[in-house]
Protein backbone atom coordinates (compact mmCIF):
# COMPACT_ATOMS: atom_id res chain seq x y z
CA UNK A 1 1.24 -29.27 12.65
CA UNK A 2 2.90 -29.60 9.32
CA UNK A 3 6.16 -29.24 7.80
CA UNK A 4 6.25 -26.25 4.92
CA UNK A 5 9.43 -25.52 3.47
CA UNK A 6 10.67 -22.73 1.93
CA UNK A 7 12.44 -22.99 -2.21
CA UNK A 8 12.04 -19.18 -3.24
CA UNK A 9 12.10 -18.94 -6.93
CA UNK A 10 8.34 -17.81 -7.87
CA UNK A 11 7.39 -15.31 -10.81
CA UNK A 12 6.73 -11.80 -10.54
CA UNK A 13 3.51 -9.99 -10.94
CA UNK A 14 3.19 -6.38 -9.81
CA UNK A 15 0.64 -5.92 -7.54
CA UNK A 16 -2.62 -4.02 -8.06
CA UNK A 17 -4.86 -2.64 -5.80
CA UNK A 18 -7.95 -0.01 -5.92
CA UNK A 19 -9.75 2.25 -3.60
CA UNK A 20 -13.39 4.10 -4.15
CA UNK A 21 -14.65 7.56 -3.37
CA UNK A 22 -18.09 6.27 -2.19
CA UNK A 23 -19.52 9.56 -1.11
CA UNK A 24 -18.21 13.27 -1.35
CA UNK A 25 -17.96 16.29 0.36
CA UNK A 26 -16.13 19.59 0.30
CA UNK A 27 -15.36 19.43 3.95
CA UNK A 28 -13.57 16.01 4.07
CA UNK A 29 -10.22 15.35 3.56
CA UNK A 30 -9.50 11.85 1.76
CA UNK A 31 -6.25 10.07 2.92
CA UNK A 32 -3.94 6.83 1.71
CA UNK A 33 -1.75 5.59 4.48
CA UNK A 34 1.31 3.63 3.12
CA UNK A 35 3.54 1.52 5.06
CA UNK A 36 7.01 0.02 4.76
CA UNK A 37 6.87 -3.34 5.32
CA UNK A 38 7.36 -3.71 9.63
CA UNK A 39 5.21 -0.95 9.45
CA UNK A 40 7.70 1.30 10.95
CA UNK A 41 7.90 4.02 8.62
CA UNK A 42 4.40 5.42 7.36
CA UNK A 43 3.29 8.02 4.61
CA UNK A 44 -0.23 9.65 4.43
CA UNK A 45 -1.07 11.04 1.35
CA UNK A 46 -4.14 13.71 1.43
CA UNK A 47 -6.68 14.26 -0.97
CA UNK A 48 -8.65 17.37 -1.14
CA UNK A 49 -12.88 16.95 -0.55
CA UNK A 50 -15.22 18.19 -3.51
CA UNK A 51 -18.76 17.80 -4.16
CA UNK A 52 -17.98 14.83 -6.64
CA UNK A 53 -16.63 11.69 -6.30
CA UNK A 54 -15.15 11.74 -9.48
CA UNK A 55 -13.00 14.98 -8.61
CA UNK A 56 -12.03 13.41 -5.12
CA UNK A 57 -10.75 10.30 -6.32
CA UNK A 58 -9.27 13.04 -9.17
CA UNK A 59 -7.32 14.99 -6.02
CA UNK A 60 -6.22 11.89 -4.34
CA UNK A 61 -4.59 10.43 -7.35
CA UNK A 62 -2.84 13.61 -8.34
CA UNK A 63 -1.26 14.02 -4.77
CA UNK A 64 -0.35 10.20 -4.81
CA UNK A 65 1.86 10.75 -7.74
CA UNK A 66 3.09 14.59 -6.98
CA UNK A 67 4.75 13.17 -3.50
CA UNK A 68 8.44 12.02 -4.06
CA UNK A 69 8.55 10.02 -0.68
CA UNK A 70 9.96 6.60 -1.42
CA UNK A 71 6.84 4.83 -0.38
CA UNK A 72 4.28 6.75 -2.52
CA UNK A 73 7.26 7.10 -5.47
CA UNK A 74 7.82 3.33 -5.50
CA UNK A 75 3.98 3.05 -6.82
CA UNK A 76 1.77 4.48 -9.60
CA UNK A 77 -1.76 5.72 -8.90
CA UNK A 78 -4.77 6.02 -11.84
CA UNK A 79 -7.97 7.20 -11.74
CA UNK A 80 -11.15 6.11 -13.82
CA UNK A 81 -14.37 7.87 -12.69
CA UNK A 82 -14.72 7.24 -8.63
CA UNK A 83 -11.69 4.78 -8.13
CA UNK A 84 -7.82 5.52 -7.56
CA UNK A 85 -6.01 2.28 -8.78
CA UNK A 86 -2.42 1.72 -7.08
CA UNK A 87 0.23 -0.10 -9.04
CA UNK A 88 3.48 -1.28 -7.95
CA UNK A 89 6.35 0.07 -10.15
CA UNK A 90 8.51 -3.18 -9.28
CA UNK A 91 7.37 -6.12 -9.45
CA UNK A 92 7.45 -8.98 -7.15
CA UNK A 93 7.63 -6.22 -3.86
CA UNK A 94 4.53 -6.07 -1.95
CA UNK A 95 3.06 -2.52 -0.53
CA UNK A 96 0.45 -1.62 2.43
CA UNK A 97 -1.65 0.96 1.82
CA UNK A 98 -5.01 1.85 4.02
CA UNK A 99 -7.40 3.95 3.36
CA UNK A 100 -9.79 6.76 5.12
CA UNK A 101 -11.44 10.19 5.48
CA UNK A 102 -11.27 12.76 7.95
CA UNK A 103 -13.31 15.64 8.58
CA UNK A 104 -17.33 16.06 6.39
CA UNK A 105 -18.86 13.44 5.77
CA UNK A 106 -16.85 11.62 2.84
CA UNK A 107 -16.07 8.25 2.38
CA UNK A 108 -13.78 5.76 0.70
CA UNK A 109 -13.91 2.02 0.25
CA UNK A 110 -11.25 -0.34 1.68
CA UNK A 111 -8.30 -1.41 -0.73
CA UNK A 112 -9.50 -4.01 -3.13
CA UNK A 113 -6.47 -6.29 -4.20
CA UNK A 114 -7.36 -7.33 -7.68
CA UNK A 115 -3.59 -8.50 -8.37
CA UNK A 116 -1.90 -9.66 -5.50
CA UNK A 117 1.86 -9.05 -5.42
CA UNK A 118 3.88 -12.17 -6.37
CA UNK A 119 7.80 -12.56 -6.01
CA UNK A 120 10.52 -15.04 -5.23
CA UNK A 121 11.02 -13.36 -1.93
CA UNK A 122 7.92 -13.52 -0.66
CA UNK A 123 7.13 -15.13 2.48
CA UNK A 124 3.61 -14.27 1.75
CA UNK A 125 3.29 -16.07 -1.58
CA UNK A 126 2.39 -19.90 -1.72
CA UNK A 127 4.27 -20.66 -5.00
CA UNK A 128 7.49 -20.01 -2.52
CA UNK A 129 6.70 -22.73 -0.58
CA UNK A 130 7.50 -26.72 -1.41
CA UNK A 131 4.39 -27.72 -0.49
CA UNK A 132 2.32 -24.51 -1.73
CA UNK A 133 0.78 -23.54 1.47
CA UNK A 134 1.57 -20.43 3.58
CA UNK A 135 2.71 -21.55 6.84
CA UNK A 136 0.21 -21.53 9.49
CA UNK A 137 0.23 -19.73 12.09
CA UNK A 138 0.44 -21.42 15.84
CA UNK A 139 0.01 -22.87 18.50
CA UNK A 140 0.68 -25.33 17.34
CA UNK A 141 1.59 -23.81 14.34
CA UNK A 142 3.65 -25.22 11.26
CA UNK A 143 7.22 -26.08 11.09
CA UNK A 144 9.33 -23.93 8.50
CA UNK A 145 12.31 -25.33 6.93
CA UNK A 146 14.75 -22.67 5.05
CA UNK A 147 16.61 -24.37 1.66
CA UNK A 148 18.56 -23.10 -1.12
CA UNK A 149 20.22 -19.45 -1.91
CA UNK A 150 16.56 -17.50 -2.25
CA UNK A 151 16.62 -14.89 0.39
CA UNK A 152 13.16 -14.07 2.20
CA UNK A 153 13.40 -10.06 1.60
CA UNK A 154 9.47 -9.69 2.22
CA UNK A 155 6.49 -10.19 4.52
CA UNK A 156 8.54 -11.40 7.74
CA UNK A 157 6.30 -9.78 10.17
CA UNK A 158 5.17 -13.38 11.12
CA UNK A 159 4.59 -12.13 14.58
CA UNK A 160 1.52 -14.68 15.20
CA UNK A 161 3.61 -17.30 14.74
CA UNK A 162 4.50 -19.23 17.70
């Protein structure tokens, strides 16, 4: 068991993360789940199936950014060929988005972070910590000190810690 103490205070980068169409069909329906961040409040955005993966990955995109729902709003999709990229508009605030197709027999990749999110309220992100280490998870588990005026506004579901 160690001691990891929290200072706040990192940099922001906005986080980046992409999905691929990896086959198509008509018949499916292609789907991004977004959550807040206790996973409380969810968003599914749909995507309609076509006989290209180019044009599903097309549909998805267009529907991420058509929804005004705070938790699709808050991020930017892209496409390029096959793959919908997800942007955060602010950064420094994580988002949780999942990925999956019903119906046909379409499919889509799991979310690839290529930039992970990085804030000063981040309970996720090392740089917020003295020692630069995430605390661990018990039993035993690490202990977690709380210093100075940086609030922790983001990933406090730490329910596996003991």
């Amino acid at each position: 068991m160690a001691k990891r103490t929290w200072i706040g205070g990192d940099t922001t980068v906005a986080q980046v993360e992409t999905f691929q169409v990896t086959a198509a069909d008509a018949a499916s329906t292609y789907r991004l789940k977004v959550t807040d961040e206790g996973g409380t409040e969810e968003l599914i955005v749909t995507g309609a199936g076509d006989a290209a993966v180019n044009t599903c990955a097309s549909n998805l995109c267009t529907a991420w950014n058509s929804s005004i729902h705070p938790l699709a709003s808050s991020i930017t999709a892209s496409v390029s060929t096959d793959t919908v990229t997800l942007t955060a508009d602010t950064v420094g605030i994580p988002f949780y988005v999942t990925a999956d197709v019903s119906g046909g027999t379409g499919t889509i990749g799991s979310g690839t972070i290529s930039t992970a999110s990085r804030g000063p309220n981040d309970y996720n992100d090392p740089f917020n910590w003295k020692e630069g280490e995430i605390p661990a998870a018990g039993p035993p588990g690490d202990d977690v000190v709380i210093t100075g005026s940086v609030s922790i506004l983001y990933g406090l579901d730490q329910s596996g810690v003991a």
